[in-house]
C-alpha atoms as a PDB file:
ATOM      1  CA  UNK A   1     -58.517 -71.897 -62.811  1.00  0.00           C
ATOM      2  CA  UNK A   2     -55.924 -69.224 -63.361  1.00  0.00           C
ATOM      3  CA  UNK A   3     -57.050 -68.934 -67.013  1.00  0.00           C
ATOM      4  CA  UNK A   4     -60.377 -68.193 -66.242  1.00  0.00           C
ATOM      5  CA  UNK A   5     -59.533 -65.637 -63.581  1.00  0.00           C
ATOM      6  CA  UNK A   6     -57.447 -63.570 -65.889  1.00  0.00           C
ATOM      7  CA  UNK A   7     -60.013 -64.010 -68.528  1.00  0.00           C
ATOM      8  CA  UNK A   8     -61.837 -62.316 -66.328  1.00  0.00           C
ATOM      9  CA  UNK A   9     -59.894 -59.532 -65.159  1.00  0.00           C
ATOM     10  CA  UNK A  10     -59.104 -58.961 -68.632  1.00  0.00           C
ATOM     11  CA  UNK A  11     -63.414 -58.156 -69.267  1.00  0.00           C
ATOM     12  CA  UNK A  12     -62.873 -56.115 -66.563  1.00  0.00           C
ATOM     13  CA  UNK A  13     -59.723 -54.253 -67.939  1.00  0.00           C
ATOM     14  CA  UNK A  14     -61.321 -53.563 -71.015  1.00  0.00           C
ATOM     15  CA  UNK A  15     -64.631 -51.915 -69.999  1.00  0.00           C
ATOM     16  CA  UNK A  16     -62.633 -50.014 -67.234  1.00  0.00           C
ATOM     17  CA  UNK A  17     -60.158 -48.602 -69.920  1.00  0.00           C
ATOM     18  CA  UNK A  18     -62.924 -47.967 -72.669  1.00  0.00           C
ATOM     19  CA  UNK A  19     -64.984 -45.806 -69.786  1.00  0.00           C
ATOM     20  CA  UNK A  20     -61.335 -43.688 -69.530  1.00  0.00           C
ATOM     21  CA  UNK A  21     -60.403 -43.240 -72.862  1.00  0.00           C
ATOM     22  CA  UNK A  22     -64.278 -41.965 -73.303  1.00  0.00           C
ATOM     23  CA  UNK A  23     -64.371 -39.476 -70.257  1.00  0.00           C
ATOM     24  CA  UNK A  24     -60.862 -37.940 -71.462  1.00  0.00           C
ATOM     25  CA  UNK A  25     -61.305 -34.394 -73.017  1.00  0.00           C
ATOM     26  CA  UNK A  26     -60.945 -34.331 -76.682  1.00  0.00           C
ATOM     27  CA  UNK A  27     -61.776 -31.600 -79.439  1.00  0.00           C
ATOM     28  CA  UNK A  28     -65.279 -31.941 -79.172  1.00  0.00           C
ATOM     29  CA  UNK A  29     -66.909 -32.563 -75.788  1.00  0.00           C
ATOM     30  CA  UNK A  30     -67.531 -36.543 -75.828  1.00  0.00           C
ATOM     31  CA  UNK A  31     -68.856 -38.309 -72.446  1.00  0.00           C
ATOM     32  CA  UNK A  32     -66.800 -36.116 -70.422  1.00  0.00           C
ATOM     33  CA  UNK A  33     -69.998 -33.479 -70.059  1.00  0.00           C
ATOM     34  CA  UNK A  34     -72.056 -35.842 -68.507  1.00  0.00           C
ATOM     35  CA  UNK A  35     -69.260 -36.495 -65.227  1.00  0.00           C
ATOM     36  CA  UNK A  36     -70.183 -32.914 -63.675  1.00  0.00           C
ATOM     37  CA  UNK A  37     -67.537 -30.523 -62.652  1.00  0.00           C
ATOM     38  CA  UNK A  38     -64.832 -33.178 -61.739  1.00  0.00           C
ATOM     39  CA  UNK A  39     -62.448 -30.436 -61.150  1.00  0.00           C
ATOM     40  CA  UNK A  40     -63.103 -30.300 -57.517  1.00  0.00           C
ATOM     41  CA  UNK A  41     -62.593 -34.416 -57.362  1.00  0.00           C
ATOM     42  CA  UNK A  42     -59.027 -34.252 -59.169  1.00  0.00           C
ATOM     43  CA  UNK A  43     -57.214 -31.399 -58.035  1.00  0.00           C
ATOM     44  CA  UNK A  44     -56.701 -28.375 -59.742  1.00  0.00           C
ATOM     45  CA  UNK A  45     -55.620 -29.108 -62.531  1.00  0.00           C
ATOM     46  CA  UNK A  46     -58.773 -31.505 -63.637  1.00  0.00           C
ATOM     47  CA  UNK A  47     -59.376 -34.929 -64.626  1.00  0.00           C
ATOM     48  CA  UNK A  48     -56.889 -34.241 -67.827  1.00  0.00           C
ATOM     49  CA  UNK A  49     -53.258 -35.456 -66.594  1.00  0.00           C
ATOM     50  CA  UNK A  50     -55.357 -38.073 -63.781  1.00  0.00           C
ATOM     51  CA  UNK A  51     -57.062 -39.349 -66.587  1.00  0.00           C
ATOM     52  CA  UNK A  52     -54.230 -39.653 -69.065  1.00  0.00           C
ATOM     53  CA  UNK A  53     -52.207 -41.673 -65.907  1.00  0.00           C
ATOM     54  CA  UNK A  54     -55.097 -43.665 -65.530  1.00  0.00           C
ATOM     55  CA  UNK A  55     -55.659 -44.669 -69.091  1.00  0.00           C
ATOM     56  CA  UNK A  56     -51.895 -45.213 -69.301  1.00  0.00           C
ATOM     57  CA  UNK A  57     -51.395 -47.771 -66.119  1.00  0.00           C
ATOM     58  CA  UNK A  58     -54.997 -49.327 -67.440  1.00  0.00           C
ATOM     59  CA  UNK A  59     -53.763 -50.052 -70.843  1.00  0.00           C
ATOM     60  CA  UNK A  60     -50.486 -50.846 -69.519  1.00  0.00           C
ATOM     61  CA  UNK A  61     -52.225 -53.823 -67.220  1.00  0.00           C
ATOM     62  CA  UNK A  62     -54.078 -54.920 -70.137  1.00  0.00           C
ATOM     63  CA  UNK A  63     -51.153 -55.619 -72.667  1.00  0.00           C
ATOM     64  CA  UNK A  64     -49.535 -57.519 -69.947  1.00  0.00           C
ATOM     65  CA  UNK A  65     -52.353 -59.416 -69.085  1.00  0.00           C
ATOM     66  CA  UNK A  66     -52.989 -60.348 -72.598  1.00  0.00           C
ATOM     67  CA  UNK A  67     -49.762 -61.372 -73.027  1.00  0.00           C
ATOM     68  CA  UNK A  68     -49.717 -63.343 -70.021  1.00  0.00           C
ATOM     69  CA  UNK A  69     -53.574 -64.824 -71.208  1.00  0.00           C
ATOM     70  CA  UNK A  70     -51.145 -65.901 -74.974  1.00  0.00           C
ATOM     71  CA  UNK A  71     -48.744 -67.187 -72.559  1.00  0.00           C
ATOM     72  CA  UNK A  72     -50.336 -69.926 -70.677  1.00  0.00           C
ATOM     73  CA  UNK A  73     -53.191 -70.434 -73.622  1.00  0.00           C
ATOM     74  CA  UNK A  74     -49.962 -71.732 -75.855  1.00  0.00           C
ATOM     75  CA  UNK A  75     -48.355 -74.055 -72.931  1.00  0.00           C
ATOM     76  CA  UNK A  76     -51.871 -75.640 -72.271  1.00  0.00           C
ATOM     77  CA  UNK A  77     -52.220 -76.702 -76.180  1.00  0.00           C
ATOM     78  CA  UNK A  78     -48.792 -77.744 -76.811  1.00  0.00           C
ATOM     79  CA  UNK A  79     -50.232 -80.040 -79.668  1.00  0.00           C
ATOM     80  CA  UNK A  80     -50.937 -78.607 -83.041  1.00  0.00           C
ATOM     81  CA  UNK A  81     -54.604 -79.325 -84.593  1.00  0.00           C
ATOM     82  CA  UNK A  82     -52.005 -81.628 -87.369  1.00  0.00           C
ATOM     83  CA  UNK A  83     -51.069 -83.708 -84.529  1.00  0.00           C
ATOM     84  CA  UNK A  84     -54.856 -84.381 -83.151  1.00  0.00           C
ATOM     85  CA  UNK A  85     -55.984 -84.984 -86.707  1.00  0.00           C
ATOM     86  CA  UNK A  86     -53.290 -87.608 -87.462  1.00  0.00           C
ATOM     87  CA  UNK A  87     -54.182 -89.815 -83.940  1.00  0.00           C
ATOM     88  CA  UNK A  88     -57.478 -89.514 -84.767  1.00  0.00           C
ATOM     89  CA  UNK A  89     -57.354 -91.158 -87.880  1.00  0.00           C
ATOM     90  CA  UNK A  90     -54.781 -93.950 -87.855  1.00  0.00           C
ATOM     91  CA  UNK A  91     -55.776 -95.833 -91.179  1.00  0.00           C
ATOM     92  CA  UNK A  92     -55.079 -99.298 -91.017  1.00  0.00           C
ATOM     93  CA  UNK A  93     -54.549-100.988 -93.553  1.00  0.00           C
ATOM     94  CA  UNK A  94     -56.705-103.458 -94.845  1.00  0.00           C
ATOM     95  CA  UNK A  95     -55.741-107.356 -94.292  1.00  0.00           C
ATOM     96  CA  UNK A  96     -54.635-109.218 -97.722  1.00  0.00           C
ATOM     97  CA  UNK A  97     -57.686-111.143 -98.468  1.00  0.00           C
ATOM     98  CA  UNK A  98     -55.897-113.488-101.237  1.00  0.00           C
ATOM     99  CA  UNK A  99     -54.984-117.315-100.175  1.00  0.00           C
ATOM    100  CA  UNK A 100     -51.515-118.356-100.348  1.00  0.00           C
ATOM    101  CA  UNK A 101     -51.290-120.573-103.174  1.00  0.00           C
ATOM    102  CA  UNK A 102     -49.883-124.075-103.072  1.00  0.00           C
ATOM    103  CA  UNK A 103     -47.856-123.600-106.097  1.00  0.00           C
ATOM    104  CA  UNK A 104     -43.802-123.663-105.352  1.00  0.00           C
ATOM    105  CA  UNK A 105     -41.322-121.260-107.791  1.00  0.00           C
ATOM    106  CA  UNK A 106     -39.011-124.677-108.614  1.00  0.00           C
ATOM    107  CA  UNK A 107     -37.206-123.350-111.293  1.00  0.00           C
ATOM    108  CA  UNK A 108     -33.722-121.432-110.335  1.00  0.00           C
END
């Protein structure tokens, strides 16, 4: 249940922090020309150091999360695909299909 939950949030984290690094400001204009003037929305400086933050604490969530996703992926498959492969296939041996003979060793 937890699993799937941070699976989740981790879709989530990734489009989230692809849409900030691609509305950042860079040499050429990017995506950031189609957000209007969102000077007014993030003080006077501009989107630039809100952004940056953002993308910072976004990414920062995300390498924890996927850390914590390695985490609890590892302790719920404690066995290796070796150890699966070898139950799977005990060989038994077959049964000797020769008689005993009646013949005694009498010499010593």
């Amino acid at each position: 249940m937890t699993t799937s939950f941070l699976l989740i949030v981790q879709i989530v984290l990734v489009i989230v922090l692809t849409i900030a690094v691609l509305l950042q400001k860079s040499s050429s204009i990017g995506l950031g020309a189609y957000s209007g003037s969102n000077e007014s929305v993030f003080g006077a400086k501009g989107p630039n150091s809100f952004l940056a933050k953002a993308t910072f604490f976004i990414g920062f969530l995300f390498v924890v999360n996927t850390i914590t996703l390695g985490y609890m992926y590892s302790q719920a498959n404690n066995e290796s695909v070796v150890d699966n492969l070898v139950e799977s296939t005990n060989i038994i041996a077959p049964a000797a299909t020769t008689a005993p003979t009646s013949e005694t060793n009498t010499s010593k």
